[in-house]
Every structure is written in C-alpha cells, then in structure tokens.
N, C-alpha and C. Protein backbone atom coordinates (compact mmCIF):
# COMPACT_ATOMS: atom_id res chain seq x y z
N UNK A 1 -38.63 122.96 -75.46
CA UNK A 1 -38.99 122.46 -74.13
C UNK A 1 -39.94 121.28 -74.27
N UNK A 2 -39.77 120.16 -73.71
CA UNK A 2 -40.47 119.28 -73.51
C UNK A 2 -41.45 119.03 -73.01
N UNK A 3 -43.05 118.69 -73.31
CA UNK A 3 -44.40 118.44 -72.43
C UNK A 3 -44.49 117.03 -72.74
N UNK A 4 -45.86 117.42 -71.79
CA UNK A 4 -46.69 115.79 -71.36
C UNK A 4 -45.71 114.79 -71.07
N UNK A 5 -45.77 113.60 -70.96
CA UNK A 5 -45.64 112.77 -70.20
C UNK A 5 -43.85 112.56 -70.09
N UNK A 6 -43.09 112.65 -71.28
CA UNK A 6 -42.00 112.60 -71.44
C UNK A 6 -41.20 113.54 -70.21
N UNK A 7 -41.78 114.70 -70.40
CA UNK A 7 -41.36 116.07 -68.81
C UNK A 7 -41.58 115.59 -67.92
N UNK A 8 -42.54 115.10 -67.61
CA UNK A 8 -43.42 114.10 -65.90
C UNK A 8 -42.06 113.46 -65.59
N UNK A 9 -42.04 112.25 -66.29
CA UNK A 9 -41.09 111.44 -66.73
C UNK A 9 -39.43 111.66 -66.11
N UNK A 10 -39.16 112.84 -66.84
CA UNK A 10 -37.64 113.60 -66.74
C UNK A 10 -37.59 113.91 -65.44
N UNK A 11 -38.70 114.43 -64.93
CA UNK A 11 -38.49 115.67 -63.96
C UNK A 11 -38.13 115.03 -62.38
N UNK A 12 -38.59 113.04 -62.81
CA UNK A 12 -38.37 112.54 -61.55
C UNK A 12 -37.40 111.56 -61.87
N UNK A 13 -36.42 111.77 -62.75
CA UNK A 13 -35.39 110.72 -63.06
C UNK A 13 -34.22 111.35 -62.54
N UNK A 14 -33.12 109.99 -62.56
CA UNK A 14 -31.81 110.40 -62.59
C UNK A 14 -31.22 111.19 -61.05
N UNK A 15 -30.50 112.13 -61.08
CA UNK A 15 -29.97 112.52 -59.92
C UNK A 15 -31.63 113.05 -58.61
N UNK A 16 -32.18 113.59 -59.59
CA UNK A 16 -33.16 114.31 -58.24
C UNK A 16 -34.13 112.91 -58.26
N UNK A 17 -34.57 111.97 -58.74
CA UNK A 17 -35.23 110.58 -58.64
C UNK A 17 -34.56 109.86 -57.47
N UNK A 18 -33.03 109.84 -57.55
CA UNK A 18 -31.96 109.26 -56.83
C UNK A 18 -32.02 109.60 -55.53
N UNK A 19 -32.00 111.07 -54.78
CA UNK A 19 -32.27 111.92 -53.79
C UNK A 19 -33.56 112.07 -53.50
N UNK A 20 -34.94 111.43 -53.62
CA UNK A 20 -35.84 112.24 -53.36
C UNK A 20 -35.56 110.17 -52.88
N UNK A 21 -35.27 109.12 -53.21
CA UNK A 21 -35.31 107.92 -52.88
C UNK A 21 -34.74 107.89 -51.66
N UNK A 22 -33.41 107.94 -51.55
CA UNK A 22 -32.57 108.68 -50.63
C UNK A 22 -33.41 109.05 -49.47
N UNK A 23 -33.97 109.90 -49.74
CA UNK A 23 -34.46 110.64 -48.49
C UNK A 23 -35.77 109.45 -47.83
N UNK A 24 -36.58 108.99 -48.97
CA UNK A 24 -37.64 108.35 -48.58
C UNK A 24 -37.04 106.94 -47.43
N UNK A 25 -36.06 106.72 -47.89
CA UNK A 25 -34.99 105.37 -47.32
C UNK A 25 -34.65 105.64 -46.03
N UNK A 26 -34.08 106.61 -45.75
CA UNK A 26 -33.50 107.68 -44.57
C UNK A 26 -34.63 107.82 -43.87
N UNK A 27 -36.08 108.51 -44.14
CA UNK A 27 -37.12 108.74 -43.45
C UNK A 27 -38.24 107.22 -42.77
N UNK A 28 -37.94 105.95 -43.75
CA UNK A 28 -38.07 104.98 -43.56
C UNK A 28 -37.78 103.91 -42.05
N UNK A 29 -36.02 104.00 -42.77
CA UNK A 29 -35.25 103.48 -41.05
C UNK A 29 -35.72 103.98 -39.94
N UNK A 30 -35.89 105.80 -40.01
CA UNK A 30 -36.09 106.51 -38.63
C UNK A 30 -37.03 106.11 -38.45
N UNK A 31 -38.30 106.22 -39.25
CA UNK A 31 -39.70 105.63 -38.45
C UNK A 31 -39.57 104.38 -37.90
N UNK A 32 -38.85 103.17 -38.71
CA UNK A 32 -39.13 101.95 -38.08
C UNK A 32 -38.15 101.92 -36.71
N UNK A 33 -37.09 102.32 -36.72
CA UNK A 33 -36.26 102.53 -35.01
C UNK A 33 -37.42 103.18 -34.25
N UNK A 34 -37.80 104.32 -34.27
CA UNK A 34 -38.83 104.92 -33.48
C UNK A 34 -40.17 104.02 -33.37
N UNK A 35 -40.45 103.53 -34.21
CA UNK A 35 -41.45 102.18 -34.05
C UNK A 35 -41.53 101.05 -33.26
N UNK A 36 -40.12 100.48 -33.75
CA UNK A 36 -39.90 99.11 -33.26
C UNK A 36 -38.76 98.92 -32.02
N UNK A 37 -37.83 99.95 -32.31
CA UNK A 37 -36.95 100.55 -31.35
C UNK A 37 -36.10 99.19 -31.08
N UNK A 38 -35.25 98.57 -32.32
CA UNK A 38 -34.74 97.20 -32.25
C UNK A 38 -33.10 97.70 -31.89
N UNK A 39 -32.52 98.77 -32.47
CA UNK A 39 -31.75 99.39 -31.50
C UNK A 39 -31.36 99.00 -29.94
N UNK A 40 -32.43 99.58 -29.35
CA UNK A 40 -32.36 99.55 -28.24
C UNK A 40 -32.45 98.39 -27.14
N UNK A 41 -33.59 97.28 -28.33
CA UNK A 41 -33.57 96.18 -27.60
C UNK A 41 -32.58 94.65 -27.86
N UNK A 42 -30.70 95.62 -28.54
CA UNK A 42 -29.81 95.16 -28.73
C UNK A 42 -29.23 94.08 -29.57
N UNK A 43 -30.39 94.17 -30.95
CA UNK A 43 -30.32 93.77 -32.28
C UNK A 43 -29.15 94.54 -32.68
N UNK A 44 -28.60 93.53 -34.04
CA UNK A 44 -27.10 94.34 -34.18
C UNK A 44 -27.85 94.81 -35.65
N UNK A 45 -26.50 95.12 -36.35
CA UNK A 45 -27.08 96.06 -37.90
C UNK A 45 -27.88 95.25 -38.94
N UNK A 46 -27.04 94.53 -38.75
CA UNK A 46 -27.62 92.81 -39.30
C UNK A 46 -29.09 92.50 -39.67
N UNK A 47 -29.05 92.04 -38.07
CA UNK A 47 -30.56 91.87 -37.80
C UNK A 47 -31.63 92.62 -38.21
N UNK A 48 -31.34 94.27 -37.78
CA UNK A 48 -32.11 95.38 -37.89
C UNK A 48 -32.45 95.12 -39.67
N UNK A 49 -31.40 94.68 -40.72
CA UNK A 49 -31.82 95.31 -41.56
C UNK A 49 -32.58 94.13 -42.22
N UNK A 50 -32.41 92.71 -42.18
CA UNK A 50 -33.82 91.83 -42.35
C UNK A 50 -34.80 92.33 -41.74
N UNK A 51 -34.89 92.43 -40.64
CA UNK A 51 -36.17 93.09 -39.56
C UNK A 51 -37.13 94.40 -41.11
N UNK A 52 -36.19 95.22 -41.24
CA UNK A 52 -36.30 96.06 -42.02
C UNK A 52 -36.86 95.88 -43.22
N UNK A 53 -36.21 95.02 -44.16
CA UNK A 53 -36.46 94.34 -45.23
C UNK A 53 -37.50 93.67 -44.72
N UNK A 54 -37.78 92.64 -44.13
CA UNK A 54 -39.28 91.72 -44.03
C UNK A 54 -40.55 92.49 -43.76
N UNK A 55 -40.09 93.44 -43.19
CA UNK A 55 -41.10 94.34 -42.87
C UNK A 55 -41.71 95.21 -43.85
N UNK A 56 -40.59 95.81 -44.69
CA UNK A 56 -41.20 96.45 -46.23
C UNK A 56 -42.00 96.02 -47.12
N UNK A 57 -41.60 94.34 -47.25
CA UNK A 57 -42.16 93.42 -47.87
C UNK A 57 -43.52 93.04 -47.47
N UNK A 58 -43.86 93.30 -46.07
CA UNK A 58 -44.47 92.97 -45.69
C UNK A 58 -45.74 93.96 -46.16
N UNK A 59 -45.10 95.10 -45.69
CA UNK A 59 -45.95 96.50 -46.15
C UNK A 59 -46.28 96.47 -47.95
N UNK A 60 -45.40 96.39 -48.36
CA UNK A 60 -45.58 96.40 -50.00
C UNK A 60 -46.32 95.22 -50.22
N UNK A 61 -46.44 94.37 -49.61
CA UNK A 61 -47.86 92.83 -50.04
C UNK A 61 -49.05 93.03 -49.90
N UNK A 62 -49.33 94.44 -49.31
CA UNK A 62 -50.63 94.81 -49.37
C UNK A 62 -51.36 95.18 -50.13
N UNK A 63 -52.36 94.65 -50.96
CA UNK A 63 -52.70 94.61 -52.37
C UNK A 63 -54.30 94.69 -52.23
N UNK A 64 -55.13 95.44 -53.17
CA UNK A 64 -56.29 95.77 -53.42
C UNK A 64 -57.26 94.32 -54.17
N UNK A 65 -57.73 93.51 -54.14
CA UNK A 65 -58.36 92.79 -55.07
C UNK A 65 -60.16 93.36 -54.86
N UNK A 66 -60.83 92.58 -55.95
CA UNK A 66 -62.18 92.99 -56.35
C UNK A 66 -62.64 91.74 -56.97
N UNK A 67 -63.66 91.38 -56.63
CA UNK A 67 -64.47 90.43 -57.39
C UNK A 67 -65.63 89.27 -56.56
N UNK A 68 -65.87 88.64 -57.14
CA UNK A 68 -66.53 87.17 -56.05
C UNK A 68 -65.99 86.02 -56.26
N UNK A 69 -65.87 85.29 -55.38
CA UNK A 69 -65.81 83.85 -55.06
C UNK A 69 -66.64 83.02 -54.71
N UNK A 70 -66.36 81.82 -55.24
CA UNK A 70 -67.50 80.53 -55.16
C UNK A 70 -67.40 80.13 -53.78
N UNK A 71 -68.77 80.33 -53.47
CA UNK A 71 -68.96 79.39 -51.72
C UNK A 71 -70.09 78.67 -51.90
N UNK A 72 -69.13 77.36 -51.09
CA UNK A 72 -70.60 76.20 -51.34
C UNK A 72 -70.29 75.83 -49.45
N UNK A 73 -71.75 75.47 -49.02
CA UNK A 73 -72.16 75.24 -47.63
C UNK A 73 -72.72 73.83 -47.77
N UNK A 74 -72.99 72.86 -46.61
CA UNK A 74 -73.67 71.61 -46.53
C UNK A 74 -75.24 71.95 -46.87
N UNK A 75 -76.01 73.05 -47.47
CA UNK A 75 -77.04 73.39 -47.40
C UNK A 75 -76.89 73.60 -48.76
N UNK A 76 -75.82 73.37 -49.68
CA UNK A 76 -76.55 73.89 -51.30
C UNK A 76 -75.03 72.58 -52.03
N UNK A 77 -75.95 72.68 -52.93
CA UNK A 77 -75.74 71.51 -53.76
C UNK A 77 -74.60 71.75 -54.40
N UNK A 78 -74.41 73.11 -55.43
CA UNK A 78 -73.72 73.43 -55.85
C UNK A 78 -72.65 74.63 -55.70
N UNK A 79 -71.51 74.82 -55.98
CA UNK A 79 -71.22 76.04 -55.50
C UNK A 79 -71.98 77.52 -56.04
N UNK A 80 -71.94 78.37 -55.20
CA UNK A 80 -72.70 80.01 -55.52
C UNK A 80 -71.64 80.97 -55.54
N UNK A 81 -71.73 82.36 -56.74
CA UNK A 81 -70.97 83.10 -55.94
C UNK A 81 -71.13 84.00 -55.00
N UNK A 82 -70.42 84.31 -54.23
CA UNK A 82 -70.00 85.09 -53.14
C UNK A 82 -70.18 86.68 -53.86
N UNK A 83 -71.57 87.38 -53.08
CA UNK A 83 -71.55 88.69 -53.35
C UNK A 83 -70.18 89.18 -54.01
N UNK A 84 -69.89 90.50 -54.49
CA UNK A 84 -69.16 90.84 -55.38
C UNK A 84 -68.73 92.19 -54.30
N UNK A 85 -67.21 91.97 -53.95
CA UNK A 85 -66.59 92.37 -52.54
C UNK A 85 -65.18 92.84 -52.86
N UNK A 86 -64.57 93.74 -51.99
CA UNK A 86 -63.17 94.36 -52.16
C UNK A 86 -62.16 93.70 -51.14
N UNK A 87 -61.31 93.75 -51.25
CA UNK A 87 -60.28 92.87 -50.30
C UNK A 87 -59.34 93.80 -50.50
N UNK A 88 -58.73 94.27 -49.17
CA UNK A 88 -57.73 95.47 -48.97
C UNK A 88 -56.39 94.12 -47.71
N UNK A 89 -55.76 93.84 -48.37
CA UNK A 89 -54.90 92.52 -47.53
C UNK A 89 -53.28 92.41 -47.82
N UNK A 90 -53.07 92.00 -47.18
CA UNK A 90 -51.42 91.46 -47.08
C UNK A 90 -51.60 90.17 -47.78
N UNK A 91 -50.81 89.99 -48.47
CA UNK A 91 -50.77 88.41 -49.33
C UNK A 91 -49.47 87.63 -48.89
N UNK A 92 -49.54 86.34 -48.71
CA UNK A 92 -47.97 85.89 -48.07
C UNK A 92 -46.98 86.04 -49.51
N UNK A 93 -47.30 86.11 -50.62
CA UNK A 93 -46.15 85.89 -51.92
C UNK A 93 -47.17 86.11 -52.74
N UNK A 94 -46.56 87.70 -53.24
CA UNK A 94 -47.11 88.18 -54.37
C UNK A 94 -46.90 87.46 -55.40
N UNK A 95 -45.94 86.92 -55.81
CA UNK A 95 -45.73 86.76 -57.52
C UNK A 95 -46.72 85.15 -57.11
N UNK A 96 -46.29 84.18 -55.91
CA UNK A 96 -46.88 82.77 -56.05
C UNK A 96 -48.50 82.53 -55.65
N UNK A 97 -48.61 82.98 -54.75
CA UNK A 97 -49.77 83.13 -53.69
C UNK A 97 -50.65 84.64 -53.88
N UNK A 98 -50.70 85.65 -54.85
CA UNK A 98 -51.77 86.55 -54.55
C UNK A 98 -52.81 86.61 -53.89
N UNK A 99 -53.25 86.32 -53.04
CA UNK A 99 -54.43 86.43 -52.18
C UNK A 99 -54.89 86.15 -50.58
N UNK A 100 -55.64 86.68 -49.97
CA UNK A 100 -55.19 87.11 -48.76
C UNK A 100 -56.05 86.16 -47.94
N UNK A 101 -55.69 85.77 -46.95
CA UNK A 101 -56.48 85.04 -45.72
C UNK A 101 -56.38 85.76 -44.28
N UNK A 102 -57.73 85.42 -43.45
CA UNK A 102 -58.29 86.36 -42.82
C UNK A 102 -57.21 85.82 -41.62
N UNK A 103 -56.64 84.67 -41.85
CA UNK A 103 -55.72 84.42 -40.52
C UNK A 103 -54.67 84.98 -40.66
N UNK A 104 -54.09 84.89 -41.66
CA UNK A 104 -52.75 85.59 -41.74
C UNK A 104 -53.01 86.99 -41.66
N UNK A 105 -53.41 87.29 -41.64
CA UNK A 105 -53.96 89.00 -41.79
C UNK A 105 -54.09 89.27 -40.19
N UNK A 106 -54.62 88.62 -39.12
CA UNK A 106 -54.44 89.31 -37.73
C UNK A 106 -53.10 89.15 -37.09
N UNK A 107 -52.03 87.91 -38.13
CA UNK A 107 -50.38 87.99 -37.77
C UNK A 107 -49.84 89.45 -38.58
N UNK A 108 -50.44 89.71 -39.43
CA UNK A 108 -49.72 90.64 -40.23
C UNK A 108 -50.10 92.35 -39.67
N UNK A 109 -51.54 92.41 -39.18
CA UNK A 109 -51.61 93.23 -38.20
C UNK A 109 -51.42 94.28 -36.86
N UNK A 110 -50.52 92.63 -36.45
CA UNK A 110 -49.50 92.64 -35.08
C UNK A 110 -48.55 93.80 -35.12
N UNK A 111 -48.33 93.92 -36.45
CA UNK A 111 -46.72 94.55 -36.62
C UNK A 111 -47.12 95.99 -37.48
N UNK A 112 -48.38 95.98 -37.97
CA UNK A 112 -48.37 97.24 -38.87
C UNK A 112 -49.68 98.13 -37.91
N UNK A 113 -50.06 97.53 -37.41
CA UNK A 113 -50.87 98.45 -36.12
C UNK A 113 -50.00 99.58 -35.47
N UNK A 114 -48.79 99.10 -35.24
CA UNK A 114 -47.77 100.12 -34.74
C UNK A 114 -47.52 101.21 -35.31
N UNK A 115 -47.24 100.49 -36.74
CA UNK A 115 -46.85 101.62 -37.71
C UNK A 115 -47.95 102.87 -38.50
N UNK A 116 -49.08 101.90 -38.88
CA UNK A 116 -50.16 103.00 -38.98
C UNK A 116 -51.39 102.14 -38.98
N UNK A 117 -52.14 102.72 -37.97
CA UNK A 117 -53.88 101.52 -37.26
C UNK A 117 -54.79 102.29 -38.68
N UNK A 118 -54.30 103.45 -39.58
CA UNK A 118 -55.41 103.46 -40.39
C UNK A 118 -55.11 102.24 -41.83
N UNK A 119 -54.10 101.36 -41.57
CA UNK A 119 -53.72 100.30 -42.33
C UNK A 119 -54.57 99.10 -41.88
N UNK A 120 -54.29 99.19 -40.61
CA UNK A 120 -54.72 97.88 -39.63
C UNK A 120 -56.69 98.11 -39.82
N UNK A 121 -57.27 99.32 -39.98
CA UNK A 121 -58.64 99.35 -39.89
C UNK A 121 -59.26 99.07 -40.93
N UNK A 122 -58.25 99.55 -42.20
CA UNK A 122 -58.39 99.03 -43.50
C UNK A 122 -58.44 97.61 -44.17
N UNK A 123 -57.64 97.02 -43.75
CA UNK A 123 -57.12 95.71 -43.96
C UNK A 123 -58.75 94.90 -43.42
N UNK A 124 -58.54 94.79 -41.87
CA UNK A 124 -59.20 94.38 -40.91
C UNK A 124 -61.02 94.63 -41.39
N UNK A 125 -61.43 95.91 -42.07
CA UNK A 125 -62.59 96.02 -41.89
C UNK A 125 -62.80 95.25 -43.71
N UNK A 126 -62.07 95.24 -44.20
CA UNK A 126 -62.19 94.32 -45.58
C UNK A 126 -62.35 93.13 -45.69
N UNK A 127 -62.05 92.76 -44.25
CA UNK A 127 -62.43 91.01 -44.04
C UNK A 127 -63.31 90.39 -43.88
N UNK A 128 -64.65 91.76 -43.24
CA UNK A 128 -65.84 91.46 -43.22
C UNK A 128 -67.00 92.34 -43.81
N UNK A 129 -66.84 91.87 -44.61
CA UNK A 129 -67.49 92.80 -45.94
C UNK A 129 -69.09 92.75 -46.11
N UNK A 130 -70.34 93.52 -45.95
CA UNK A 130 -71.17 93.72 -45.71
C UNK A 130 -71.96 93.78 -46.96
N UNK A 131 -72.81 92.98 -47.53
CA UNK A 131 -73.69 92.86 -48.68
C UNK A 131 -74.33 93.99 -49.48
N UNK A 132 -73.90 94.31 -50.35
CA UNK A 132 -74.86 95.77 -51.03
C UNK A 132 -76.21 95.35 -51.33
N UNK A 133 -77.23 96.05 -51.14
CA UNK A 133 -78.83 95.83 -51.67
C UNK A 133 -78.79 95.87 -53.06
N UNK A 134 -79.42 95.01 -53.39
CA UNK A 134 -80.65 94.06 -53.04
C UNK A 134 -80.46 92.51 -52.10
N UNK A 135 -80.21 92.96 -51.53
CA UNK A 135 -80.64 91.35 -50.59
C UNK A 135 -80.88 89.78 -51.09
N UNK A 136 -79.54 89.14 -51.19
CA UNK A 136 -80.35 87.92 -51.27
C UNK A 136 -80.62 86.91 -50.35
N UNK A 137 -81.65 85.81 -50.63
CA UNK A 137 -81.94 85.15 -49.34
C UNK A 137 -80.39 84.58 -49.18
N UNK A 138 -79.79 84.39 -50.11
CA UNK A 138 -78.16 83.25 -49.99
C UNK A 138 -77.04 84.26 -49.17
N UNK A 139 -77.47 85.60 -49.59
CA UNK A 139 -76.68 86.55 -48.48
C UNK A 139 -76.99 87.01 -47.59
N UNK A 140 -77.94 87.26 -47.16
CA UNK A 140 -78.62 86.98 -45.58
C UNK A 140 -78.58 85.80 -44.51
N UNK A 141 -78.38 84.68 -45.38
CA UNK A 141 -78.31 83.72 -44.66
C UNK A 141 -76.65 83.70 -44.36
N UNK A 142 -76.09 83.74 -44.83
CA UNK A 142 -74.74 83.50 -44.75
C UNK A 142 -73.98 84.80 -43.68
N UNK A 143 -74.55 86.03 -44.35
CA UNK A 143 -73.71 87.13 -43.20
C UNK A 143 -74.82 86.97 -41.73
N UNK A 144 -76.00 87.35 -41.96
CA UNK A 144 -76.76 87.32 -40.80
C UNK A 144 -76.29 85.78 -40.13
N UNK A 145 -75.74 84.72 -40.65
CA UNK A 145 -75.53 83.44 -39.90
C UNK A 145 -73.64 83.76 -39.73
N UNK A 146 -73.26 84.75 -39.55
CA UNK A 146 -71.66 84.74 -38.90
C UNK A 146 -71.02 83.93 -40.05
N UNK A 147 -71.39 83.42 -41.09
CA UNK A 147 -70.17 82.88 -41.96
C UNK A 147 -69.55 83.86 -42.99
N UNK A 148 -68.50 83.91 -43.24
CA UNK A 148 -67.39 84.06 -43.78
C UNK A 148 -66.13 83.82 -44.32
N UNK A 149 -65.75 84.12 -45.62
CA UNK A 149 -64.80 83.66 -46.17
C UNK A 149 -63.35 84.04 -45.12
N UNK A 150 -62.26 82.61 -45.29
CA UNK A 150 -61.17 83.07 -44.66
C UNK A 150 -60.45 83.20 -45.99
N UNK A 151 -60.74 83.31 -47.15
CA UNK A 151 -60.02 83.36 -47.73
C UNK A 151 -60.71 83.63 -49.23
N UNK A 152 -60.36 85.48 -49.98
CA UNK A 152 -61.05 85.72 -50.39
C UNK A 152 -60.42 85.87 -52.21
C-alpha cells in the first residue's frame, strides 16, 4: 500500500479527480445563472459562456502580493519605501501585468460583490492599508494626509 504524498496524489487523480471537477463545473454555472441570471435576460449559450469564462478569469486574477514600494511626493527629494503592506487584488494579466490598481479594483468589484461581498471586503479593505507601529513621521504624514498608493 502506498503512503505520503504519492497516495495524496493518487487518491485525487484520474476518474474520481475527473468527477469531483465535473461537479465543481456544474456547481459553478448554477451559481453564476442564479447570480447573474443572463438566461433570463436573453443571452444565448454563446454569450453566457464568455460571460462565464471572463468571469472565472476574473475570479482566478485574484492574487495575494506582500512587500513595499517606492513613493516619492513633491516634499522629498528622493524616493522612500512605502511601509511594508499586503495586497489582496484582481490583476488585469497575470502572466503580463501582475499587480493590482485601486481603480481597476472598484470595476472588478462591481461583478464579484454579487458573487461573494466577503471577496469584495477583502480586496477593498487591502487598498487601504493601515501602518504597523512604530510610527514614522513619513507614515503619518502620508496616511494621516489621505495619500495613497493606486497602485501597489
């Protein structure tokens, strides 16, 4: 009998891997008809299934990043970095473009608010990301003064 990872492995391949996809695909469509209800508002199969597809894509571009970025203001000479922050975002093109902007993100919102608002609160509350202590004067000035990156 086979262990560790090789069994993991097996146990989700092949015919029951195939069917458990199956089903996820099947449970997919129904939510987005019950969602978007394009059916009804006399989209043909066609349509529905770009609608479908752009929309997955859309969902699957949502990507975790971590780190800081350089921000320079008319008040400093050189660029600084940008506290050290998480970004929970939709990216327009994963493989070209990885990284997320705060505008495209309230278009990308529009459509996944429907589907689940604990996406939309996620996304949304990552855009304005709140300084960990110790305090600097360069990050006080910048969040306490409403600025923010659109693009992180």
């Amino acid at each position: 009998m086979e262990t560790g990872l090789f069994s993991t492995v097996m146990s989700v391949s092949g015919e029951r891997l195939s069917s458990a996809l199956e089903k996820k695909e099947k449970n997919f469509d129904l939510r987005f008809e019950d969602t978007f209800h394009l059916k009804e508002k006399g989209f043909n199969e066609s349509e529905i299934d770009c609608a479908r597809a752009a929309f997955s894509n859309l969902i699957g571009g949502i990507s975790y990043f971590f780190g800081q970025s350089k921000v320079i203001s008319r008040d400093l000479d050189e660029p600084v970095d940008y506290w050290p922050a998480e970004l929970y975002t939709g990216v327009p093109s994963r493989s070209f473009f990885p990284r997320g902007f705060l505008w495209d993100e309230g278009f990308h919102q529009l459509l996944v608010a429907h589907w689940d608002t604990s996406i939309t609160k996620a996304t949304s509350s990552s855009h304005f990301p709140i300084p960990s202590p110790p305090l600097t004067l360069y990050s006080v000035v910048f969040h306490n003064g409403h600025w923010f990156p659109l693009q992180l």
